[in-house]
C-alpha atoms as a PDB file:
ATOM      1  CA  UNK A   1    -154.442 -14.512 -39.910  1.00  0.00           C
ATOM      2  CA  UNK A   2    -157.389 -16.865 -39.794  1.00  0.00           C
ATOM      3  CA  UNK A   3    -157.752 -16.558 -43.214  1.00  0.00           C
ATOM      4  CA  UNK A   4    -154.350 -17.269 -44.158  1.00  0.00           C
ATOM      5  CA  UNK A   5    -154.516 -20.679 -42.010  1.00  0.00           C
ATOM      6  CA  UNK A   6    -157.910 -21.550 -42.673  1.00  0.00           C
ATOM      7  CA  UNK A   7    -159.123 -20.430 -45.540  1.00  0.00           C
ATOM      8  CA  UNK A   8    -159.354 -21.317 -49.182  1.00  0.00           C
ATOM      9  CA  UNK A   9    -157.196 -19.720 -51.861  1.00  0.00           C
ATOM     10  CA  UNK A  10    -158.144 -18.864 -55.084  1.00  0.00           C
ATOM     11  CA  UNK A  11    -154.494 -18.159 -56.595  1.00  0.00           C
ATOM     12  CA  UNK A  12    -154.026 -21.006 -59.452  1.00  0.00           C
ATOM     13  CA  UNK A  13    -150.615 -20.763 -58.666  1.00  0.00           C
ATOM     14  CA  UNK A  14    -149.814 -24.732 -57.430  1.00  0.00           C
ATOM     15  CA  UNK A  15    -146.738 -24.496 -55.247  1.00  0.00           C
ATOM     16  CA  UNK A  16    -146.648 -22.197 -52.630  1.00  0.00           C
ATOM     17  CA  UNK A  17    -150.731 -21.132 -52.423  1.00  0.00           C
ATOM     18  CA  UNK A  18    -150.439 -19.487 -48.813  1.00  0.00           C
ATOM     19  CA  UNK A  19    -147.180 -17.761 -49.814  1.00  0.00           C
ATOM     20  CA  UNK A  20    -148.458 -15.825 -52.840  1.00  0.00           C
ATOM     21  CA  UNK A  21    -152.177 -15.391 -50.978  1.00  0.00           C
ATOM     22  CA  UNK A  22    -149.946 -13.936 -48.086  1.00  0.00           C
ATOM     23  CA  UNK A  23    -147.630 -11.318 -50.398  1.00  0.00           C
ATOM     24  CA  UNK A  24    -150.651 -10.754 -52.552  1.00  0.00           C
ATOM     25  CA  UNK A  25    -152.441 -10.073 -49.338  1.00  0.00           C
ATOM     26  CA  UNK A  26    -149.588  -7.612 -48.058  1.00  0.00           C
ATOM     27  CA  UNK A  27    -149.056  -5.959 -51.244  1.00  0.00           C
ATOM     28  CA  UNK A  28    -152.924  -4.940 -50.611  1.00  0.00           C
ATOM     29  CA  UNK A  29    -152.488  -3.658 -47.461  1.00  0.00           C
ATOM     30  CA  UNK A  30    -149.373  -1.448 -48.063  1.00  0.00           C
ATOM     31  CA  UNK A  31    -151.038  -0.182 -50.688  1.00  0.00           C
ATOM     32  CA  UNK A  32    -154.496   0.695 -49.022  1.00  0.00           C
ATOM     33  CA  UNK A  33    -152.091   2.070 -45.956  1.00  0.00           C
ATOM     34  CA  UNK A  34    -150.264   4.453 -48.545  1.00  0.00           C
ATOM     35  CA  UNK A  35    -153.722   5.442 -50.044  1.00  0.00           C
ATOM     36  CA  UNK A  36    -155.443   6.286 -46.411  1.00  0.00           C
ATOM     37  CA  UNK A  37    -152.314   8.294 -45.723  1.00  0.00           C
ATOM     38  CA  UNK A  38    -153.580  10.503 -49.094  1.00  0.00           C
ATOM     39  CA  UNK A  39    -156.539  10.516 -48.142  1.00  0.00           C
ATOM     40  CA  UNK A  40    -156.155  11.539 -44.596  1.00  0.00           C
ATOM     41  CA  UNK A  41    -153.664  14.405 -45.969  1.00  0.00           C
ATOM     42  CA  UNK A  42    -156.578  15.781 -48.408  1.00  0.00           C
ATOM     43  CA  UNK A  43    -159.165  15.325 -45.486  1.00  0.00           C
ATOM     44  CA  UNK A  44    -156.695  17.234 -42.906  1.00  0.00           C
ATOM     45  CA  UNK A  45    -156.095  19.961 -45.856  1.00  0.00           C
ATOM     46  CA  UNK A  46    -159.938  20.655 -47.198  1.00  0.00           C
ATOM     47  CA  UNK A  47    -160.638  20.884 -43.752  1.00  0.00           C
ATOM     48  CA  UNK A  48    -157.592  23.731 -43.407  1.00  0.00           C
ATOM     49  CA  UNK A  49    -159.046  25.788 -46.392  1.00  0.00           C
ATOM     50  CA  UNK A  50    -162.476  25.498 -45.339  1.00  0.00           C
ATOM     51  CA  UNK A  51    -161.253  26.854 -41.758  1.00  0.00           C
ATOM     52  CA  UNK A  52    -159.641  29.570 -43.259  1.00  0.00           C
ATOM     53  CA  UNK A  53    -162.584  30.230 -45.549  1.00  0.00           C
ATOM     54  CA  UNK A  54    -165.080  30.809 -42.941  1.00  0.00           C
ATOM     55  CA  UNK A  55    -162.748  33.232 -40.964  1.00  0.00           C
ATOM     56  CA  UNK A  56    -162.035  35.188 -44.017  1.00  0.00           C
ATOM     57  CA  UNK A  57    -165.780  35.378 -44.698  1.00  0.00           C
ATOM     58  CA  UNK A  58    -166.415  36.117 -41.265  1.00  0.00           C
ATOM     59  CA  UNK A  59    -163.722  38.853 -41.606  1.00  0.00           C
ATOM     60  CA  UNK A  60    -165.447  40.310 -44.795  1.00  0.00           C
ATOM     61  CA  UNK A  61    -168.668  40.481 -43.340  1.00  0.00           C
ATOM     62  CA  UNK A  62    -167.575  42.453 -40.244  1.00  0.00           C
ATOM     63  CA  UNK A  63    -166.055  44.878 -43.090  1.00  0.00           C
ATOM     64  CA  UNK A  64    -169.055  45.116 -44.455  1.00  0.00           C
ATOM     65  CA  UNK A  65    -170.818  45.874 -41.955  1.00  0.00           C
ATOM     66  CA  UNK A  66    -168.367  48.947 -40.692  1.00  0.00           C
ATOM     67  CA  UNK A  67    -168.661  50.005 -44.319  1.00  0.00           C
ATOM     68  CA  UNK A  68    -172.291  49.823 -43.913  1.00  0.00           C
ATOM     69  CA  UNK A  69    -172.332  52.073 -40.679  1.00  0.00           C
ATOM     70  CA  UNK A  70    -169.837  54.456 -42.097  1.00  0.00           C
ATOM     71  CA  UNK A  71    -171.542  54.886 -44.721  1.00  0.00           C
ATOM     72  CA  UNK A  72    -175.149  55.596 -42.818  1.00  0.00           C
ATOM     73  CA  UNK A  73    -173.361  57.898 -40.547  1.00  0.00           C
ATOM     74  CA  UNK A  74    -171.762  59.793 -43.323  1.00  0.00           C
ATOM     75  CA  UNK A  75    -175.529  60.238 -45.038  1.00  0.00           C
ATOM     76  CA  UNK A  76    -176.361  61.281 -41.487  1.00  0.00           C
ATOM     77  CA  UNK A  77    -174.072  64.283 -41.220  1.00  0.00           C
ATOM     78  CA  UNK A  78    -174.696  65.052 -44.695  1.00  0.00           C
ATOM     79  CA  UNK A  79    -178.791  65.696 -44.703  1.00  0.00           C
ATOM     80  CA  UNK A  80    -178.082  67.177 -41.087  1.00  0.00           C
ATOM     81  CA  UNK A  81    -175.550  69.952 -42.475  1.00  0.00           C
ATOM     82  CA  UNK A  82    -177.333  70.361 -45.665  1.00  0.00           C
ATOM     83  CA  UNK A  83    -180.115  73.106 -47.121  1.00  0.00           C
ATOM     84  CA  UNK A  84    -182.704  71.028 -45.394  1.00  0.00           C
ATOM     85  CA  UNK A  85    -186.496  72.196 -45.082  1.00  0.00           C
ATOM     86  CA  UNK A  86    -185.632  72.775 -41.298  1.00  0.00           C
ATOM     87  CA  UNK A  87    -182.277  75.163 -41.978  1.00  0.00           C
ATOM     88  CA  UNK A  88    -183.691  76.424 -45.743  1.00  0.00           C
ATOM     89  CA  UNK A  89    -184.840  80.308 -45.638  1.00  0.00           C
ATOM     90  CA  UNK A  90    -187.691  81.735 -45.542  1.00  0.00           C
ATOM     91  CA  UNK A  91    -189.468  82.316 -49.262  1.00  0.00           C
ATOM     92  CA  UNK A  92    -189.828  86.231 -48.692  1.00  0.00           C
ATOM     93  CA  UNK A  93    -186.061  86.531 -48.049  1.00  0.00           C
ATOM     94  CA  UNK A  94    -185.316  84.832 -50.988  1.00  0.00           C
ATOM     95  CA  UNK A  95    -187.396  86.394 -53.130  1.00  0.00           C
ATOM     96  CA  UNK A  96    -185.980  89.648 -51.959  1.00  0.00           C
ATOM     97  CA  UNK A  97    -182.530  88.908 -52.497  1.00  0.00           C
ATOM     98  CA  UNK A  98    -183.541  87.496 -55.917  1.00  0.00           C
ATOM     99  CA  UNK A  99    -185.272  90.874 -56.616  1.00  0.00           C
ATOM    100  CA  UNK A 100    -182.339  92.675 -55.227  1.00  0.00           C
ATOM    101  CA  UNK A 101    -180.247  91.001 -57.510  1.00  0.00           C
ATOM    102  CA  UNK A 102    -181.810  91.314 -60.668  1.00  0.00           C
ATOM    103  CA  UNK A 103    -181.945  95.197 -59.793  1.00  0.00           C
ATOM    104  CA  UNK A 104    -178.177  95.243 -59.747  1.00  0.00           C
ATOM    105  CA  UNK A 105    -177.705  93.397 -62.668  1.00  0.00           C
ATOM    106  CA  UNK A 106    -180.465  95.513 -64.577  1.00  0.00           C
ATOM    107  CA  UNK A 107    -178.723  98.956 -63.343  1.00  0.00           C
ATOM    108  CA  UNK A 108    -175.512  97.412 -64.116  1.00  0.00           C
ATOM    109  CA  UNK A 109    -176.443  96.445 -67.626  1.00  0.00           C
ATOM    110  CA  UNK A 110    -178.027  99.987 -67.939  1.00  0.00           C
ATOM    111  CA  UNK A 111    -174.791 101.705 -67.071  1.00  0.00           C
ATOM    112  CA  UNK A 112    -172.595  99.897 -69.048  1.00  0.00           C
ATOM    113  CA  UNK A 113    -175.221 100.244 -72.065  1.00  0.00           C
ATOM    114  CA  UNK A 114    -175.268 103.805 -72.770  1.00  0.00           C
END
């Protein structure tokens, strides 16, 4: 306002200087109002998608880390229940049963040979 009473105007336009500084003045302002309204939108919705971003990435890394677990306890189970060194047989009965085998298949080869 104390501009518009007081101060100078630099609109060349002779008759009616306050008048045309005053509606170029308000033309201003409705438009910055409209274009902080925008802006305040785009602000209000980045901030929405980054929200949403972080909770899916929080989500994803909780996944991950179940995956991560499941996947430790299934290597678990699998070395415990496999032919480890602590559950593997002794050599000597292996290398009988291998010997007893070959015998078989030796007398069986023999039989069917003649």
């Amino acid at each position: 306002m104390s501009a518009l009473c007081l101060g100078q105007t630099r609109v060349n336009y002779r008759e009616g200087q306050k008048l045309m500084t005053l509606l170029i003045n308000l033309l201003v302002g409705i438009s910055q109002f409209f274009t902080i309204t925008f802006l305040l939108v785009g602000w209000f919705w980045s901030m929405a998608w980054g929200g949403l971003l972080i909770i899916y990435s929080m989500q994803y890394r909780d996944a991950l880390r179940q995956r991560r677990q499941e996947a430790i306890a299934t290597a678990a189970l699998e070395a415990l229940t496999r032919d480890t060194i602590l559950h593997r047989r002794d050599v000597k009965t292996l290398v009988t049963e291998h010997k007893e085998k070959s015998e078989t298949k030796k007398e069986s080869q023999n039989t069917q040979s003649p």
